[in-house]
N, C-alpha and C. Protein backbone atom coordinates (compact mmCIF):
# COMPACT_ATOMS: atom_id res chain seq x y z
N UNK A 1 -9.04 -5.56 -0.96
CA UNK A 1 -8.90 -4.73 -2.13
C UNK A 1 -7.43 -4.62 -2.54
N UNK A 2 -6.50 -3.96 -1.37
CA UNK A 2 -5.39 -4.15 -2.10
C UNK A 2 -4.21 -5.33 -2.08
N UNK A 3 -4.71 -6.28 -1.67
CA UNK A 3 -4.23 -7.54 -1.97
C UNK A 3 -4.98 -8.13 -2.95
N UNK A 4 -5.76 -8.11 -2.98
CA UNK A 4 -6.58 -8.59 -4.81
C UNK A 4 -5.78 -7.45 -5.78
N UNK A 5 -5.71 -6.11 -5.59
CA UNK A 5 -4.89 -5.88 -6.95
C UNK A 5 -3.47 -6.18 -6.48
N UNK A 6 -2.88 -6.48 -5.62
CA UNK A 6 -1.57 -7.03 -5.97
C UNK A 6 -1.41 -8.29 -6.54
N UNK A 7 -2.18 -9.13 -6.29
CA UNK A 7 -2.56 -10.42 -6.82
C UNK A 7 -2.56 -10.27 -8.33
N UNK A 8 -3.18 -9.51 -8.81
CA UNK A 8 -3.92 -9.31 -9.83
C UNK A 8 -2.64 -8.82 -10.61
N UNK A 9 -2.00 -7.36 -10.48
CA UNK A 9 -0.77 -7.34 -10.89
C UNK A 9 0.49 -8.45 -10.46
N UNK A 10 0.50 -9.05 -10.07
CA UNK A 10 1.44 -10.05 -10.36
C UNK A 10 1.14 -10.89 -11.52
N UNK A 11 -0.25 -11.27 -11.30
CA UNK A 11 -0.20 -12.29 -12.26
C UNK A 11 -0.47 -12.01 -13.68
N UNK A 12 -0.42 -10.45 -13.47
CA UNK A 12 -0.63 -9.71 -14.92
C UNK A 12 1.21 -9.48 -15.97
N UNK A 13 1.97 -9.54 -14.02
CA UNK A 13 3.42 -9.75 -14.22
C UNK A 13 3.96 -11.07 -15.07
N UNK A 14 3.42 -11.66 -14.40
CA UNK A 14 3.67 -13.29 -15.02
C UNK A 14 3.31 -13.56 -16.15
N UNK A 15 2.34 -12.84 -16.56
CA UNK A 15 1.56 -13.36 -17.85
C UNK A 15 2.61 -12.76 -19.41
N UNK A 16 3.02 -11.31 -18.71
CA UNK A 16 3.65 -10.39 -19.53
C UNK A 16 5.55 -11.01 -20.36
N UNK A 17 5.76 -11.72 -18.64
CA UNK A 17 6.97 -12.48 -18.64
C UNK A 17 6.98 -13.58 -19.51
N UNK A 18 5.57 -14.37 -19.21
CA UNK A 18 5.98 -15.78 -20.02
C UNK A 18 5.40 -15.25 -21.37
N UNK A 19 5.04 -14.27 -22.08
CA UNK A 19 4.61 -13.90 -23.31
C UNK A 19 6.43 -13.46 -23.72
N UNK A 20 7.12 -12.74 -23.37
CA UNK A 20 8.45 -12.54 -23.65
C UNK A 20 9.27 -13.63 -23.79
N UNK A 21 9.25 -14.75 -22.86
CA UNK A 21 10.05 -16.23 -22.98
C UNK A 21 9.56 -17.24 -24.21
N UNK A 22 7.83 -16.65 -23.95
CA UNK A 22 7.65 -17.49 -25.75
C UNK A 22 8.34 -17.09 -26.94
N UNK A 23 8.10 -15.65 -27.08
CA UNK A 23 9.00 -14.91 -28.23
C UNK A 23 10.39 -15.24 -28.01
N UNK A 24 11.19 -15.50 -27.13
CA UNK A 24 12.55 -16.09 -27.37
C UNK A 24 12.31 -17.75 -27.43
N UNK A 25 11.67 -18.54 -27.74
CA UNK A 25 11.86 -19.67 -27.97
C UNK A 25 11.34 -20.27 -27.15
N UNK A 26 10.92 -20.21 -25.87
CA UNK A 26 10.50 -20.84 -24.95
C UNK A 26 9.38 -21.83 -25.15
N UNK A 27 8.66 -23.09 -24.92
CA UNK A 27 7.98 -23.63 -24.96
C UNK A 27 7.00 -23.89 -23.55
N UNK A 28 5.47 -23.39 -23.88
CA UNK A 28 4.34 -23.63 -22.72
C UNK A 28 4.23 -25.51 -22.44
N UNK A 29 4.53 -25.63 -21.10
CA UNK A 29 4.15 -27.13 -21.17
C UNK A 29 2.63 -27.07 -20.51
N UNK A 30 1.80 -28.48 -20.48
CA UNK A 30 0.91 -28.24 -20.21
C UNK A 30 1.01 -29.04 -18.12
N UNK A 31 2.03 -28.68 -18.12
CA UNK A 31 2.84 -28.94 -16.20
C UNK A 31 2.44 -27.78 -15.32
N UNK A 32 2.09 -27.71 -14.05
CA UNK A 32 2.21 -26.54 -13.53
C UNK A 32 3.11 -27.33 -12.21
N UNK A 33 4.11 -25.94 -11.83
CA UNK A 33 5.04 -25.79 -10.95
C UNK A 33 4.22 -26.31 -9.66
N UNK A 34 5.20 -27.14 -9.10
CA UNK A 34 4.51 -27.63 -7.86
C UNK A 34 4.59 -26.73 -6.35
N UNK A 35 5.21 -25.93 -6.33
CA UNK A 35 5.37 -25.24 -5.29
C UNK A 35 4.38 -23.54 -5.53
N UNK A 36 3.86 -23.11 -6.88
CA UNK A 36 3.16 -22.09 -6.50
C UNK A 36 1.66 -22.46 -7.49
N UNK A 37 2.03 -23.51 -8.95
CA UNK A 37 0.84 -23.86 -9.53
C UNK A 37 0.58 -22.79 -10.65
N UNK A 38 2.03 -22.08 -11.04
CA UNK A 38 2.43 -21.69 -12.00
C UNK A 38 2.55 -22.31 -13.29
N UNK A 39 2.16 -21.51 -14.66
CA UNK A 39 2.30 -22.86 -15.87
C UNK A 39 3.83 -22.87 -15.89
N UNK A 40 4.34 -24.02 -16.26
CA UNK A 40 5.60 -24.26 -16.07
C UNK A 40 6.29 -23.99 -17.74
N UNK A 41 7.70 -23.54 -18.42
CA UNK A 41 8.17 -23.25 -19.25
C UNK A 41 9.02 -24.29 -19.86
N UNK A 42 9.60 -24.45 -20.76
CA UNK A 42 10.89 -24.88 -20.98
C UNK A 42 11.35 -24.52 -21.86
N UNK A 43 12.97 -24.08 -21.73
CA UNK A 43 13.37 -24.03 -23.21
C UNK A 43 14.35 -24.64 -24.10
N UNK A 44 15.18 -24.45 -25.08
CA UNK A 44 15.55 -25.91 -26.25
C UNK A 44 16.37 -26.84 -25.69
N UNK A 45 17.12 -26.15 -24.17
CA UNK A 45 17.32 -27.61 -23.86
C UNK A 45 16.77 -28.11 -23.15
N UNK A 46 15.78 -28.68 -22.77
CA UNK A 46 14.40 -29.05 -22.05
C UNK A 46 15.01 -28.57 -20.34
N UNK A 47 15.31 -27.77 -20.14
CA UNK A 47 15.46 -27.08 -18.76
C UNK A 47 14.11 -25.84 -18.21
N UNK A 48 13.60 -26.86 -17.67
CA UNK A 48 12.38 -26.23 -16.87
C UNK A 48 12.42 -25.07 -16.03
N UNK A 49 11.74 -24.30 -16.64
CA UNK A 49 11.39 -22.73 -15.76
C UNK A 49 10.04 -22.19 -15.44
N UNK A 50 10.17 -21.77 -13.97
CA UNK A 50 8.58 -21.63 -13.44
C UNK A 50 8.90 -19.82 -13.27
N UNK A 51 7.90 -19.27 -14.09
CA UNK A 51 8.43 -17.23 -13.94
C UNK A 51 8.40 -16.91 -12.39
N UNK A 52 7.41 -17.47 -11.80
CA UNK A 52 6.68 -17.35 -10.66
C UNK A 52 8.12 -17.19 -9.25
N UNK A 53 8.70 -18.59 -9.51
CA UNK A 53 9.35 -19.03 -8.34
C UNK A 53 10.85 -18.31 -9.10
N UNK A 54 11.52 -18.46 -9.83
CA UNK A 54 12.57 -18.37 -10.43
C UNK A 54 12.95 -16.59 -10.82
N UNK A 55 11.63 -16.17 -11.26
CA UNK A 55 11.96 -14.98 -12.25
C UNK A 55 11.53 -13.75 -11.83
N UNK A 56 10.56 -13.94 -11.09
CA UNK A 56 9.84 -12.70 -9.99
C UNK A 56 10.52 -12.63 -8.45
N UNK A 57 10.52 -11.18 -7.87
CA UNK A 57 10.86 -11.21 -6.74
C UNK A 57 10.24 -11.70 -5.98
N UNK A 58 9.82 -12.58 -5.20
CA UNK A 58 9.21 -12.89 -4.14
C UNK A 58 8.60 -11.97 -3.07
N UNK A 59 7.77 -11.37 -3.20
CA UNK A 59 7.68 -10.44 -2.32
C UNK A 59 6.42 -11.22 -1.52
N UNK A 60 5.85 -11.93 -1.99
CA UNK A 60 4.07 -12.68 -1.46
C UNK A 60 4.29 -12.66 0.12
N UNK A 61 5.20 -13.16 0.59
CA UNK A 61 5.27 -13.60 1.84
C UNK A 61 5.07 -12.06 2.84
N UNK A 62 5.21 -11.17 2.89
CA UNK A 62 4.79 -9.97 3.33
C UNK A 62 3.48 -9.88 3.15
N UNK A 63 2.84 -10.03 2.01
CA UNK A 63 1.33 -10.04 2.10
C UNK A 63 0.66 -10.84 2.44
N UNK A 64 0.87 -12.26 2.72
CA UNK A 64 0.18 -13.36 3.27
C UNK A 64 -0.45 -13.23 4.37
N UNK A 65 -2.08 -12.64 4.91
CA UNK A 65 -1.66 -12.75 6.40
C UNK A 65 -2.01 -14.03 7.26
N UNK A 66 -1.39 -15.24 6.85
CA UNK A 66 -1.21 -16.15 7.52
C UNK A 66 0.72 -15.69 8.07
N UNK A 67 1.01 -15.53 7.51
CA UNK A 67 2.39 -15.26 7.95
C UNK A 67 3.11 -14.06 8.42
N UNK A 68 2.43 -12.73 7.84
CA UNK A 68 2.66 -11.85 8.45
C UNK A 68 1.17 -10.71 8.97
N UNK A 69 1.26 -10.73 10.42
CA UNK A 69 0.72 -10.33 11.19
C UNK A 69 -0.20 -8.73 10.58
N UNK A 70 0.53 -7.90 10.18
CA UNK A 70 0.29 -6.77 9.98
C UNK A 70 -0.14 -7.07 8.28
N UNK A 71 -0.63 -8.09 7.52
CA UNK A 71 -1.38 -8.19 6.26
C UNK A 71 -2.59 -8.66 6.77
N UNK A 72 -2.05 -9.33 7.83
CA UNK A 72 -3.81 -10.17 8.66
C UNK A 72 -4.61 -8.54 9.26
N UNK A 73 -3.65 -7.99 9.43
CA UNK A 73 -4.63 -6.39 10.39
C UNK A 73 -5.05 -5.88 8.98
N UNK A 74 -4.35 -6.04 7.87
CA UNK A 74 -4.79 -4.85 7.09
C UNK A 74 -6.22 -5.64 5.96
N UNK A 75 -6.06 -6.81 6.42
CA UNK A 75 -7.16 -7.94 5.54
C UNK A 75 -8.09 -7.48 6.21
N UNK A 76 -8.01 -7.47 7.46
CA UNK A 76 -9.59 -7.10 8.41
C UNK A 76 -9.91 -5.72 8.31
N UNK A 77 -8.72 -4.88 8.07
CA UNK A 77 -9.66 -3.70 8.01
C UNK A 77 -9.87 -3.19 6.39
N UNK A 78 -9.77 -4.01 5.18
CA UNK A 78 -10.61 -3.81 3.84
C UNK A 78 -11.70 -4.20 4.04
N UNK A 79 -11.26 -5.62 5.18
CA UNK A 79 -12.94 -6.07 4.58
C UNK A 79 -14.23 -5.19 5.54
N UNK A 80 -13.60 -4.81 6.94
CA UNK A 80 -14.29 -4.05 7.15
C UNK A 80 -14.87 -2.60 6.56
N UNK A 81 -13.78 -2.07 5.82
CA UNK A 81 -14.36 -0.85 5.19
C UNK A 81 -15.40 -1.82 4.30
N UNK A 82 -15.25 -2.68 3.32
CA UNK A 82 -16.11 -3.01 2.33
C UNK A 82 -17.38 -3.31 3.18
N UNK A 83 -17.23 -3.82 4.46
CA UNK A 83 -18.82 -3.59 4.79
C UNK A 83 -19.34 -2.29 5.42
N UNK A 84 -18.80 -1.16 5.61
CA UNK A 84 -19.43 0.41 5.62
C UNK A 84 -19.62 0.40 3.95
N UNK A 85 -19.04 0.22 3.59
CA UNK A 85 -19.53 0.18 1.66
C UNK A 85 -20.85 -0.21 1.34
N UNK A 86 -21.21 -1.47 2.20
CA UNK A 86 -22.44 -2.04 1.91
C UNK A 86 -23.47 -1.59 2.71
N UNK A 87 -24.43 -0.61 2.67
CA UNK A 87 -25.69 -0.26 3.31
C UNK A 87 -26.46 -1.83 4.14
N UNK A 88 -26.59 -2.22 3.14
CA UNK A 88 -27.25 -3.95 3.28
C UNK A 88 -26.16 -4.76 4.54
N UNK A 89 -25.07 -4.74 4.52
CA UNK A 89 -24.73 -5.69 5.05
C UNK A 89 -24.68 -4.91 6.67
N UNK A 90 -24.65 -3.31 6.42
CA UNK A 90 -24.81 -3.09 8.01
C UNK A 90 -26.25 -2.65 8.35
N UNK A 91 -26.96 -3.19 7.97
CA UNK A 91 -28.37 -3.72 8.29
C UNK A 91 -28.13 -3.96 9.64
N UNK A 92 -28.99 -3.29 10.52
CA UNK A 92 -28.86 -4.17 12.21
C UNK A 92 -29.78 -5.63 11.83
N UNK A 93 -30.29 -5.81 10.80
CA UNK A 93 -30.93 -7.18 10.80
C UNK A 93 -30.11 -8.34 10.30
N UNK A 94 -28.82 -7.52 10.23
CA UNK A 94 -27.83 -8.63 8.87
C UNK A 94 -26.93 -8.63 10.24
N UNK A 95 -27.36 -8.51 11.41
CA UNK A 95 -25.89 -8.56 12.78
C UNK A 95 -26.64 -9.91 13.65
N UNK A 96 -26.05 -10.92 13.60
CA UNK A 96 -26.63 -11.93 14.16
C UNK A 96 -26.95 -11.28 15.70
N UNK A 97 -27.76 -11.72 16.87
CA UNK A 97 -28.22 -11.21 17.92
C UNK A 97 -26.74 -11.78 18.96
N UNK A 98 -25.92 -11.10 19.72
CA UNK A 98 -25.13 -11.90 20.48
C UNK A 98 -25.80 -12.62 21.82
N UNK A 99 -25.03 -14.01 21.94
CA UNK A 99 -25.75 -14.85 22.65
C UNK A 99 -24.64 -15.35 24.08
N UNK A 100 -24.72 -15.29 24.88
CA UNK A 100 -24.17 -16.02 25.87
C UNK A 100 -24.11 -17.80 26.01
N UNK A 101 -22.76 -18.20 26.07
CA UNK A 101 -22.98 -19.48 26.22
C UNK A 101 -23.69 -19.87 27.94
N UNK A 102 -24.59 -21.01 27.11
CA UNK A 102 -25.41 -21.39 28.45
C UNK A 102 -24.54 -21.41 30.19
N UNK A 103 -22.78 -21.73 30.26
CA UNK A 103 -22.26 -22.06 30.91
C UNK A 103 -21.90 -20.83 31.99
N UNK A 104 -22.29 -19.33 31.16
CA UNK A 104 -22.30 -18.06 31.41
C UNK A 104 -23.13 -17.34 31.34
N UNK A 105 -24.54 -17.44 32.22
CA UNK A 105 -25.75 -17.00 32.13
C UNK A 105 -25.56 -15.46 32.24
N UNK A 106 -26.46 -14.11 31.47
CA UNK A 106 -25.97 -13.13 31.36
C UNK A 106 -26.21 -12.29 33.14
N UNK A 107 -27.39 -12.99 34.14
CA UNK A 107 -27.04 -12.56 35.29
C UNK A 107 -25.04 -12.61 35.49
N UNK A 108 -24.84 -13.70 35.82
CA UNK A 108 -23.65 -13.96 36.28
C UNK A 108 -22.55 -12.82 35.86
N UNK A 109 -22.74 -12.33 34.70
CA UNK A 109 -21.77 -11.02 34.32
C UNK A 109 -22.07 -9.88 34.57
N UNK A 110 -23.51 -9.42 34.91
CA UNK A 110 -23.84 -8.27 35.36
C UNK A 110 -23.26 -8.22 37.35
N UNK A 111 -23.43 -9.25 38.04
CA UNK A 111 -22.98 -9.95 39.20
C UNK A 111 -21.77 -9.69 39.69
N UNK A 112 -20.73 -9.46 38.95
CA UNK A 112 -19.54 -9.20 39.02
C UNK A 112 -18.83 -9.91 38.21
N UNK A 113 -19.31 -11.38 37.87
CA UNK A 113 -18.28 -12.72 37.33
C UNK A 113 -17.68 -12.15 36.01
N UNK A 114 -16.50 -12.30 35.90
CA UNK A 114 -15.48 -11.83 34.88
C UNK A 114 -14.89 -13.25 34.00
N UNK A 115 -15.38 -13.12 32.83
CA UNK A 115 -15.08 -14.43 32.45
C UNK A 115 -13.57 -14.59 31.73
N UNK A 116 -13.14 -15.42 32.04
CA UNK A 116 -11.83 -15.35 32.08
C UNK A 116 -11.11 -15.47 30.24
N UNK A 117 -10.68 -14.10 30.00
CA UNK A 117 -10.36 -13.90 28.56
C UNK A 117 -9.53 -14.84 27.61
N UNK A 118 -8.78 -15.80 28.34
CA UNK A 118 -8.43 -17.16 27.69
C UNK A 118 -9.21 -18.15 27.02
N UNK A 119 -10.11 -18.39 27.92
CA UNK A 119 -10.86 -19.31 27.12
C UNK A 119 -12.26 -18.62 26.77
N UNK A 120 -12.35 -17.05 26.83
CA UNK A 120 -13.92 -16.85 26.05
C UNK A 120 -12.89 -16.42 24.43
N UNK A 121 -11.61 -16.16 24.16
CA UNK A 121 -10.61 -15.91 22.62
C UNK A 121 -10.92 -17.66 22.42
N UNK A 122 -10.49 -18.46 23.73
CA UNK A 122 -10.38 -19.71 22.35
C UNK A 122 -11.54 -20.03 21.99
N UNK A 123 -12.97 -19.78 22.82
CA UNK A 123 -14.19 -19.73 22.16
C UNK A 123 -14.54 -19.51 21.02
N UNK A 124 -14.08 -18.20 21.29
CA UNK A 124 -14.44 -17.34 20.02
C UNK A 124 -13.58 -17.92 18.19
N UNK A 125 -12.52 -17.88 18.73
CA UNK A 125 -11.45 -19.11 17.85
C UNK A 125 -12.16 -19.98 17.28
N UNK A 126 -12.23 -20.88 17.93
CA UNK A 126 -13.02 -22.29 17.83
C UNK A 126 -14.37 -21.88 17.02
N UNK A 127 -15.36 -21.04 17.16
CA UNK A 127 -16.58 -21.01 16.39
C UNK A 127 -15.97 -20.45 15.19
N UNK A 128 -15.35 -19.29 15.27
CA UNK A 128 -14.68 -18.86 14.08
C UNK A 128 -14.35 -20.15 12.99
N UNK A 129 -13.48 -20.82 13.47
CA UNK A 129 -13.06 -22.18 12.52
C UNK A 129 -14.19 -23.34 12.07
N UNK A 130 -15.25 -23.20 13.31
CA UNK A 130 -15.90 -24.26 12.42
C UNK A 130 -16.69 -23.31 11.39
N UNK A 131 -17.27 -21.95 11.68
CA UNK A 131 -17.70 -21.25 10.96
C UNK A 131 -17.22 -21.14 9.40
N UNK A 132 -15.83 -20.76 9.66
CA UNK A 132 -15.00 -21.39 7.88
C UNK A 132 -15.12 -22.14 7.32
N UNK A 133 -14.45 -23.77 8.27
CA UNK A 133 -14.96 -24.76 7.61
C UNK A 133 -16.09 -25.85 7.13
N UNK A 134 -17.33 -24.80 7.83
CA UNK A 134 -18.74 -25.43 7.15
C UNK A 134 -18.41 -24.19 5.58
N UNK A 135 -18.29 -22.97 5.49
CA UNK A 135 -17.78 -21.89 4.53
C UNK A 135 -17.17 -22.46 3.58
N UNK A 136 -16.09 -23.18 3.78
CA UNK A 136 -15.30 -23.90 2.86
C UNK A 136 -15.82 -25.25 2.22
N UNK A 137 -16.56 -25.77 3.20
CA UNK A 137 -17.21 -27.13 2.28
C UNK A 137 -18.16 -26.73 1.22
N UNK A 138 -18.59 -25.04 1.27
CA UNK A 138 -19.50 -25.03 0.77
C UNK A 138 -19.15 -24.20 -1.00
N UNK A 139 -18.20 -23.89 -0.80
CA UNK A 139 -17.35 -22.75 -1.63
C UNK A 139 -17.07 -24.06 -2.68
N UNK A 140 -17.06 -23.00 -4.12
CA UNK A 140 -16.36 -23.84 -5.30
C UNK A 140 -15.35 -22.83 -5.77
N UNK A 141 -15.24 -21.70 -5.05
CA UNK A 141 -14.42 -20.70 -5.70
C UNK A 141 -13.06 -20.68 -4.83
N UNK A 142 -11.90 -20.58 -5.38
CA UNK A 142 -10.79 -21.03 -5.26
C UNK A 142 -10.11 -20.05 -4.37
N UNK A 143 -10.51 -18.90 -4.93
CA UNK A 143 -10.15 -17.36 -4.32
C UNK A 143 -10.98 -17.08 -2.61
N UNK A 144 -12.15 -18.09 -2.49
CA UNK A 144 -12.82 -17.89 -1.32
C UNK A 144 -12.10 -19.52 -0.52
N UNK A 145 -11.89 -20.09 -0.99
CA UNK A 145 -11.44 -21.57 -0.62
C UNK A 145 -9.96 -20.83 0.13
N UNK A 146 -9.00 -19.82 -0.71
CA UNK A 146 -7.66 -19.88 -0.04
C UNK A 146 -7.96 -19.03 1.04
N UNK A 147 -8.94 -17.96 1.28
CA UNK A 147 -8.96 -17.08 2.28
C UNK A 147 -9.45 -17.64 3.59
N UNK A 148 -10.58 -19.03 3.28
CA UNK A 148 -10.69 -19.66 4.18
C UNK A 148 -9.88 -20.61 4.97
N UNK A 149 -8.96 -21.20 4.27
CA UNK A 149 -7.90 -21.87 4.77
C UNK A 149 -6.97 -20.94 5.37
N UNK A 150 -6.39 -19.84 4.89
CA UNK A 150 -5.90 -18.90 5.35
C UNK A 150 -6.33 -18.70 6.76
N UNK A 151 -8.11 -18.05 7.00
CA UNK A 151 -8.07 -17.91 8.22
C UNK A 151 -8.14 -18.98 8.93
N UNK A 152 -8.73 -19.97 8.59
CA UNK A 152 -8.34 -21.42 9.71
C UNK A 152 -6.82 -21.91 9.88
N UNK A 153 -6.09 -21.57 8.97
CA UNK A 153 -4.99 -21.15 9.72
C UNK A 153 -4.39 -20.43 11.05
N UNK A 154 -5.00 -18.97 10.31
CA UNK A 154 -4.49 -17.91 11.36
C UNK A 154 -5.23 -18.39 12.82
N UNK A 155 -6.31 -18.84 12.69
CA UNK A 155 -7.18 -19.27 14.06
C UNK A 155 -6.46 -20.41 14.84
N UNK A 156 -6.06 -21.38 14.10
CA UNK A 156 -5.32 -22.30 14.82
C UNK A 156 -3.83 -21.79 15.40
N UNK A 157 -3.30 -21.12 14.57
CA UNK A 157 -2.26 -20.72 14.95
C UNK A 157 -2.49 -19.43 16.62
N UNK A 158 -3.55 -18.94 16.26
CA UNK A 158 -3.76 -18.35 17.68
C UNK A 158 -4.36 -19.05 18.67
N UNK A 159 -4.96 -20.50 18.61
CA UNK A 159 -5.08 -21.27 19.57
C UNK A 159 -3.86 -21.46 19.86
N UNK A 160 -3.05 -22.34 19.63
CA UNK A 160 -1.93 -22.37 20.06
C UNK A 160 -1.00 -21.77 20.71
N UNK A 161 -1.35 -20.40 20.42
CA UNK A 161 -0.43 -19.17 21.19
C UNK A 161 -1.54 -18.58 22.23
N UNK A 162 -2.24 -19.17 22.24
CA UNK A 162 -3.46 -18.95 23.65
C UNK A 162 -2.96 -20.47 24.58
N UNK A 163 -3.40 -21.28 24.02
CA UNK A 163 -2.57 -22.31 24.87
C UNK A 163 -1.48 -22.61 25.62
N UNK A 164 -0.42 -21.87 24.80
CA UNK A 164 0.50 -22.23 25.19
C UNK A 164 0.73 -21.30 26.70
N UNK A 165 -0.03 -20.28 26.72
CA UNK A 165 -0.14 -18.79 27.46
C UNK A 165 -0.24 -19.59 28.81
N UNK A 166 -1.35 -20.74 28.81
CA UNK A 166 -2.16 -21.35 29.84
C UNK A 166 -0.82 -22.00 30.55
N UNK A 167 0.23 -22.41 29.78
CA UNK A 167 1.50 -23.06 30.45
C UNK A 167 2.86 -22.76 30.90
């Protein structure tokens, strides 16, 4: 929620900006900036301007939570409020049943066996990601396409810092 309206006001920012650069002369090309995919500007002396990268503060990188840690905590807990929002989605019939992998029969944990929290995170990791990226093959929406890459990001990036733990 409130990274969609920051989103949303930015690009309400941008829109406001390049409406002001037209009124001074500026010309819309039909180019977009290669680094954010911004429409790109120019003006009479064909010197190219992107509002995005050039003219706005940069602040995105704080909200990204591929990059910063504490936007990834605050992503999980909108979307969790949005599902107390949804009656339907906390359906105990809408909670898949949890399952033990065959390799960890559920005797064995009542038994004492403690399964070792390294590799039941990269488990969990690992389904997570293919979980996205069957999600993502399936998505045409651009806004669900970046959140998925996003978290197959963040997932790989915590394999790695689970891995590396192991060494």
């Amino acid at each position: 929620m409130k990274i969609l309206r920051a989103r949303r006001d930015r690009q309400d920012k941008i829109s406001r900006m390049m409406g002001d650069y037209l009124l001074k002369g500026y010309r819309m090309l039909g180019e977009s900036c290669d680094t954010c995919g911004t429409i790109l500007l120019q003006d009479r002396q064909k010197k190219l301007l992107c509002i995005s990268c050039q003219e706005l503060d940069s602040d995105t990188e704080k909200d990204n939570p591929v990059l910063n840690p504490q936007a990834a905590l605050s992503q999980v807990r909108e979307h969790r409020i949005s599902l107390q929002d949804n009656p339907i989605l906390d359906a105990p019939s809408a909670v898949p049943p949890v399952t033990l992998p065959d390799s960890a029969p559920a005797d064995d944990v009542g038994a004492g066996h403690v399964p070792d929290p390294i590799s039941s995170a990269e488990s969990a990791l690992l389904e997570k990601m293919n979980w996205a990226t069957r999600q993502l093959k399936a998505t045409s929406s651009v806004e669900h396409s970046s959140q998925l890459c996003a978290l197959i990001g963040t997932c790989a990036q915590s394999l790695k810092s689970l891995r590396d733990l192991r060494h």
